[in-house]
C-alpha atoms as a PDB file:
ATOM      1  CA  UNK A   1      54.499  -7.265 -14.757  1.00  0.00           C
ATOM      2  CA  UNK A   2      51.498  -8.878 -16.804  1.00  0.00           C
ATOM      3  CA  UNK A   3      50.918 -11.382 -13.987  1.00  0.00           C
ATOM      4  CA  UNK A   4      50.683  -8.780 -11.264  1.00  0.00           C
ATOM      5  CA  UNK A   5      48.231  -6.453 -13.583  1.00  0.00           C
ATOM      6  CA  UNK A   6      46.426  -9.979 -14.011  1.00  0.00           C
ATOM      7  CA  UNK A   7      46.416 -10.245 -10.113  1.00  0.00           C
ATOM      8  CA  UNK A   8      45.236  -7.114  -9.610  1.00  0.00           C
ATOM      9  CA  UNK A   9      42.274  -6.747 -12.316  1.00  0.00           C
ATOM     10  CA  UNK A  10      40.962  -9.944 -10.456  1.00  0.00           C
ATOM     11  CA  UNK A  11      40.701  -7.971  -7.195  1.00  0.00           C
ATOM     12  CA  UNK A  12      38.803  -5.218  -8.736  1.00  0.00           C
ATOM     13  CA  UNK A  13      35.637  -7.314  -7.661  1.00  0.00           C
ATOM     14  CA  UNK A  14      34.442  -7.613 -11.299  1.00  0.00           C
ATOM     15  CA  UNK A  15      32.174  -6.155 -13.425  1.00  0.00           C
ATOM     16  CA  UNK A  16      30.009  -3.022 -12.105  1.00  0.00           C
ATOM     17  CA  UNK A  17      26.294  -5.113 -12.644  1.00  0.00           C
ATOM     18  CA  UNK A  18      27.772  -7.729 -10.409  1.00  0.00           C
ATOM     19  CA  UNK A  19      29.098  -5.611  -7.467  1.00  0.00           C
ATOM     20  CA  UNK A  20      25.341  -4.209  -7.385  1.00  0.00           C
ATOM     21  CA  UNK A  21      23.762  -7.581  -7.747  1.00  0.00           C
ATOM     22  CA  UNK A  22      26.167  -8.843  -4.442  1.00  0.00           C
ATOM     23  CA  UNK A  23      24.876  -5.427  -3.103  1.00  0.00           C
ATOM     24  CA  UNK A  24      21.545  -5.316  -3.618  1.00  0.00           C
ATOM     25  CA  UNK A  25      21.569  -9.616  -2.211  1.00  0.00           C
ATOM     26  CA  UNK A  26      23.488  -8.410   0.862  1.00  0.00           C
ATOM     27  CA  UNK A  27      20.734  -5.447   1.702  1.00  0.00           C
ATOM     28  CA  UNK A  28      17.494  -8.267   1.152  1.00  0.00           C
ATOM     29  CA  UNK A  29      20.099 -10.687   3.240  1.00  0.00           C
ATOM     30  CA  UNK A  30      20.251  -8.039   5.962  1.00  0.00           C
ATOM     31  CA  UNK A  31      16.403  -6.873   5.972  1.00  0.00           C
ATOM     32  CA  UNK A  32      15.107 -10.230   5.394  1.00  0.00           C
ATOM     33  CA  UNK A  33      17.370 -11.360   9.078  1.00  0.00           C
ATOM     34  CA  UNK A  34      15.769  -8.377  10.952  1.00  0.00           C
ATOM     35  CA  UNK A  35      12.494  -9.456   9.649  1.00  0.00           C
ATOM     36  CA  UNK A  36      13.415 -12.805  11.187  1.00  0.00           C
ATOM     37  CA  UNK A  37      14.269 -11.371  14.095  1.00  0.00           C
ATOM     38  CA  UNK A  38      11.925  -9.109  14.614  1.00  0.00           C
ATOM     39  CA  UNK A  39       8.685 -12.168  13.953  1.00  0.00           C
ATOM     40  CA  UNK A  40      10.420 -14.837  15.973  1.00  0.00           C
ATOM     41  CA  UNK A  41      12.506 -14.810  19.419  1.00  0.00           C
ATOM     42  CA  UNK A  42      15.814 -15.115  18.037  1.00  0.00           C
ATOM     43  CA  UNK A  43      17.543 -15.143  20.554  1.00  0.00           C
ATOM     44  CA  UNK A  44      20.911 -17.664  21.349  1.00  0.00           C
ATOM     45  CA  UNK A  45      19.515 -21.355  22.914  1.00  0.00           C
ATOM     46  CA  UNK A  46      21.839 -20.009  26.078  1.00  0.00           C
ATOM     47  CA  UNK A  47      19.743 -17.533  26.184  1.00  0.00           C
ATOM     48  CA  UNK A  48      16.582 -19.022  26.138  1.00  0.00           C
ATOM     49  CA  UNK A  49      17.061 -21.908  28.662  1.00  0.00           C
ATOM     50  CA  UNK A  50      19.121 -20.095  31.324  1.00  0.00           C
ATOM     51  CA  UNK A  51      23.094 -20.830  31.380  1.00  0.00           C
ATOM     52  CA  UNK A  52      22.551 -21.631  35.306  1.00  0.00           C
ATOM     53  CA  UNK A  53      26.607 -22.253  35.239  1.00  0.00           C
ATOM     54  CA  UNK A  54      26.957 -19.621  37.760  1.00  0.00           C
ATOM     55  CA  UNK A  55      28.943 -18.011  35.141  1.00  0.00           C
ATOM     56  CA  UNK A  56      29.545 -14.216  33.587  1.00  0.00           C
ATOM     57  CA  UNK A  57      26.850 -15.248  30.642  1.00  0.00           C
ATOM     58  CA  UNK A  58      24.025 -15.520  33.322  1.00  0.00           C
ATOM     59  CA  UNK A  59      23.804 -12.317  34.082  1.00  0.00           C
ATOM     60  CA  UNK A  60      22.532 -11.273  30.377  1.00  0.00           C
ATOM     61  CA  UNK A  61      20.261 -14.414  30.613  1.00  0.00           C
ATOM     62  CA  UNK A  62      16.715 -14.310  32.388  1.00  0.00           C
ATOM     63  CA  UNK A  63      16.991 -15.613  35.964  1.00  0.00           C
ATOM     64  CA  UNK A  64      16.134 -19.417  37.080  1.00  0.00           C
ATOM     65  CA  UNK A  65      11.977 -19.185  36.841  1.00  0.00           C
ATOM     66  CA  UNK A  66      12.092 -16.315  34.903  1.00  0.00           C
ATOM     67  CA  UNK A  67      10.817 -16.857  31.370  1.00  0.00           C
ATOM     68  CA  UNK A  68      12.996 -16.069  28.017  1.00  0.00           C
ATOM     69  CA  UNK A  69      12.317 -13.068  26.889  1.00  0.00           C
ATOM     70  CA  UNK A  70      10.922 -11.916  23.996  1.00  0.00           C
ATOM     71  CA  UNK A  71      11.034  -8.752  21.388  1.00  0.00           C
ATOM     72  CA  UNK A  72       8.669  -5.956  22.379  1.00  0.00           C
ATOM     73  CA  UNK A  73       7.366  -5.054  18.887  1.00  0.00           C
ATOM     74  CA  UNK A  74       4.463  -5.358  16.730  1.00  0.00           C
ATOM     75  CA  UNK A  75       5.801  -8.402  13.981  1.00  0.00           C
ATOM     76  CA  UNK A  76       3.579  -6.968  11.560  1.00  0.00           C
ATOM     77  CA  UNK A  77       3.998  -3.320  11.805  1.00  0.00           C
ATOM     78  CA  UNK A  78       7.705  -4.562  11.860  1.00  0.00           C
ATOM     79  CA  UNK A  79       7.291  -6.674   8.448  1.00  0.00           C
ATOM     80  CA  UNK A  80       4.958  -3.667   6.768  1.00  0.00           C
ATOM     81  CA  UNK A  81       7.430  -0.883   7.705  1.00  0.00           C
ATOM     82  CA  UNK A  82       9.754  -2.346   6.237  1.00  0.00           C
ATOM     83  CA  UNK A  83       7.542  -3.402   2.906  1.00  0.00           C
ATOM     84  CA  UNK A  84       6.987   0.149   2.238  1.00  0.00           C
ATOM     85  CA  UNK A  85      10.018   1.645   2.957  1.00  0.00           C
ATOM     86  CA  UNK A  86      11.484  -1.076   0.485  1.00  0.00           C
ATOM     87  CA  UNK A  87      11.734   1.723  -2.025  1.00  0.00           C
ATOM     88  CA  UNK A  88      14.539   3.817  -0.207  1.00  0.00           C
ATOM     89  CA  UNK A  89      18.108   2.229   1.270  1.00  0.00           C
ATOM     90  CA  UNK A  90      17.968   0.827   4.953  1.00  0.00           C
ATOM     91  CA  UNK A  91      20.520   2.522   6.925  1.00  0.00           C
ATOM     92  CA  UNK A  92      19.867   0.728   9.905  1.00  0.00           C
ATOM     93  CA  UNK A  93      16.781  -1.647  12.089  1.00  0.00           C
ATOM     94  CA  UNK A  94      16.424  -2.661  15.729  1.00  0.00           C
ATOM     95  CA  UNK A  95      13.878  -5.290  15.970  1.00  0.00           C
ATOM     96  CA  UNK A  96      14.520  -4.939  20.341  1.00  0.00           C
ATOM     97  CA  UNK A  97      13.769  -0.915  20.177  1.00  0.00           C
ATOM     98  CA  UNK A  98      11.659  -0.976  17.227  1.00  0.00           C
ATOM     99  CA  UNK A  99      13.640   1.675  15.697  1.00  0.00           C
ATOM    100  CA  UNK A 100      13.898   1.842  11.728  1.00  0.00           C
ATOM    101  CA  UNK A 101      16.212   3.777   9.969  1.00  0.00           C
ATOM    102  CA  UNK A 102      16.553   4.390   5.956  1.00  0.00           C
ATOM    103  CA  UNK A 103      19.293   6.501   4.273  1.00  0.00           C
ATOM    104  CA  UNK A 104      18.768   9.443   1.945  1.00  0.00           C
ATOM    105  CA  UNK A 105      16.871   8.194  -1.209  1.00  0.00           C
ATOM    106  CA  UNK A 106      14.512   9.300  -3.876  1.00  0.00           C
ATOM    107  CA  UNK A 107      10.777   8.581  -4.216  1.00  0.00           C
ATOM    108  CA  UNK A 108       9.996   7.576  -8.231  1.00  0.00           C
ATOM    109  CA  UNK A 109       9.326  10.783  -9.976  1.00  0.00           C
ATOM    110  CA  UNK A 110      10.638  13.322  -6.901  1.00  0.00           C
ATOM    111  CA  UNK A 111      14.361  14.977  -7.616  1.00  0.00           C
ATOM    112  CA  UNK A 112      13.890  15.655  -3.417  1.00  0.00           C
ATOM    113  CA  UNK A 113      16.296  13.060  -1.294  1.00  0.00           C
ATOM    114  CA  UNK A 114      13.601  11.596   1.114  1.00  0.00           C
ATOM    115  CA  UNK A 115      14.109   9.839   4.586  1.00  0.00           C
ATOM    116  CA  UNK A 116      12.478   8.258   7.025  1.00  0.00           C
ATOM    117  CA  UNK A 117      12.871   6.962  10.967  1.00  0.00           C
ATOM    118  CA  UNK A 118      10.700   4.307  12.148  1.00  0.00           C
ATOM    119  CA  UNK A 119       9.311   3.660  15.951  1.00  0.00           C
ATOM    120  CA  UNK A 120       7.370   0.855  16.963  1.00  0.00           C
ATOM    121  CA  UNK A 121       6.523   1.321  20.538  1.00  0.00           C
ATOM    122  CA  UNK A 122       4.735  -1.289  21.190  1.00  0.00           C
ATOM    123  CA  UNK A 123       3.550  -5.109  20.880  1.00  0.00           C
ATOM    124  CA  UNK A 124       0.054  -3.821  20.049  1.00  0.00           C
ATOM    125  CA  UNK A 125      -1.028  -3.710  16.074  1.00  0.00           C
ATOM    126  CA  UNK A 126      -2.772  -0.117  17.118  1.00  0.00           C
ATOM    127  CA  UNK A 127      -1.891   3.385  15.445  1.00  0.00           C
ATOM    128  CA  UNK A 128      -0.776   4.249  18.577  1.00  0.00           C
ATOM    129  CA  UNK A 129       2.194   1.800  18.518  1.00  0.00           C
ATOM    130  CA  UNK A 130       3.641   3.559  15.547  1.00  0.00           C
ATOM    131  CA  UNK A 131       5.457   6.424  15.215  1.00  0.00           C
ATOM    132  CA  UNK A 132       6.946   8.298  11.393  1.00  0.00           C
ATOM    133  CA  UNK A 133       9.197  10.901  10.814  1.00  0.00           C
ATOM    134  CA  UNK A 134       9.893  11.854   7.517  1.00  0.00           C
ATOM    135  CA  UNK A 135      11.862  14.126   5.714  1.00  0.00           C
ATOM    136  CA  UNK A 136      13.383  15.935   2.694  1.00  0.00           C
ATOM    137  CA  UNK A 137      16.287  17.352   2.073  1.00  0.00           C
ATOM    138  CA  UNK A 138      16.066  21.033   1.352  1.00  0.00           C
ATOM    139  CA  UNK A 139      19.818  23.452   0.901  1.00  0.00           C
ATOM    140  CA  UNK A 140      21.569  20.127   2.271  1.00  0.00           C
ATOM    141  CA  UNK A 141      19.334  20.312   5.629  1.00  0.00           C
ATOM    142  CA  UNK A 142      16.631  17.643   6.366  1.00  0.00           C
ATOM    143  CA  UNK A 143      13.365  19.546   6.746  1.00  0.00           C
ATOM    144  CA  UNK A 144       9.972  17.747   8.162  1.00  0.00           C
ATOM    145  CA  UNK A 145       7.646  16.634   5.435  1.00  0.00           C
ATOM    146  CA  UNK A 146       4.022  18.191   5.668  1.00  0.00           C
ATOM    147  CA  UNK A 147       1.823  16.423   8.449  1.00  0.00           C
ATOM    148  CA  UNK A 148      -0.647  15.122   5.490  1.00  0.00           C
ATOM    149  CA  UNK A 149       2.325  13.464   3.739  1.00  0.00           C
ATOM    150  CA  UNK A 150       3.737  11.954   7.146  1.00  0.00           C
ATOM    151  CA  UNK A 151       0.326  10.805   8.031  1.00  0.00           C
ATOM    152  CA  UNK A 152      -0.261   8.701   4.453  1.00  0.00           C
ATOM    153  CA  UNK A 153       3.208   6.842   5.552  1.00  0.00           C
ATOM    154  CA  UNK A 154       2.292   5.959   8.468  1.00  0.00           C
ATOM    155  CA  UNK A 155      -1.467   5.030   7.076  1.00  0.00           C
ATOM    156  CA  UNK A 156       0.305   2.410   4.514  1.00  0.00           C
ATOM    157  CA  UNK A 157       2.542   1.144   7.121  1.00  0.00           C
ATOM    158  CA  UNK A 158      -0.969   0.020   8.970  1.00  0.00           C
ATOM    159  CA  UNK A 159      -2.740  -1.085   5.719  1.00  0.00           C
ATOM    160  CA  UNK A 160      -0.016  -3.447   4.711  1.00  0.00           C
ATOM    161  CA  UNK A 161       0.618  -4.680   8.403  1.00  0.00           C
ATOM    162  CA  UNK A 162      -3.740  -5.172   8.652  1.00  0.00           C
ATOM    163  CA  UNK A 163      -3.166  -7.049   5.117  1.00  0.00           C
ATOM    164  CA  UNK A 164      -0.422  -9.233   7.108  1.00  0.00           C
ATOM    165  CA  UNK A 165      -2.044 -10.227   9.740  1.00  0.00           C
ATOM    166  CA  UNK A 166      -5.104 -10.837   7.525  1.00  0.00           C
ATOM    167  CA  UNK A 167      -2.899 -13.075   5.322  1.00  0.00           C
ATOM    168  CA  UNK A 168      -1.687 -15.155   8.663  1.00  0.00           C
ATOM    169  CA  UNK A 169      -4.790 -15.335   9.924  1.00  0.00           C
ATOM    170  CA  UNK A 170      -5.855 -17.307   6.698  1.00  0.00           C
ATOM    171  CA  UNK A 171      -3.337 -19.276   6.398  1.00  0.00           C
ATOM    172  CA  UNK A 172      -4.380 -21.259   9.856  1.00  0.00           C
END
């Protein structure tokens, strides 16, 4: 009886402070790959070079001639979006759609749930590439934020992507 209590209190994934520490290194893990992915092509070497077996896999490669192809978003409206959205849980990213996705959290200082969605359109570090919609959570219903607050987002999401590329450019 003691050894099977022993067994299971060692399956109980240990203390609380741990199980957020592997949780908390599993969501920088997971945003730090779609950053990856989203800056670089990342794509399988199969992929890149063209199978040319005649096989199945060809058909989701390019064609012979045609060049690999690469992600269709902004890297550093990619990289800042995701800087300033640090602050509330990532519920999901696309680096090929440019779609990014956070989960109910709060802002420091606001009792309000917050959320935001994410679309980069396009390659382009322009205003026009980016897309925010944010919202609170009002009687258990997500309801817009104010156009004033929704445009500040989306101005820090192009400040810290202009301090990127800034930052690249200087390191060359």
């Amino acid at each position: 009886m003691a050894a099977a209590l022993a067994a299971l209190g060692a399956c109980g994934g240990g203390d609380p402070e741990q199980r957020a520490a592997q949780a908390e290194a599993n969501a920088a893990r997971a945003r730090e790959q779609s950053i990856q992915s989203a800056m670089g092509n990342n794509t399988p070497q199969s992929y890149q070079a063209g199978l040319g077996t005649g096989g199945i896999l060809d058909l989701f490669g390019p064609g012979r001639g045609e060049p690999a192809r690469q992600i269709g978003v902004n890297k550093y409206l990619w990289t800042a979006s995701l800087d300033v959205l640090s602050f509330l849980p990532l519920e999901g990213a696309d680096p090929f759609s440019g779609v990014i996705v956070t989960d109910w959290g709060r802002v420091a200082g606001d009792p309000t749930p917050f959320r935001v969605t994410v679309l980069i359109s396009e390659p382009a570090l322009d205003a026009r590439s980016l897309r925010v919609a944010a919202f609170r959570q009002a009687g258990g219903r997500p309801v817009p934020v104010s156009a004033a607050d929704n445009r500040r987002l989306e101005d820090a999401i192009l400040t810290r992507a202009r301090q990127l590329r800034i930052a690249s450019a200087e390191r060359r």
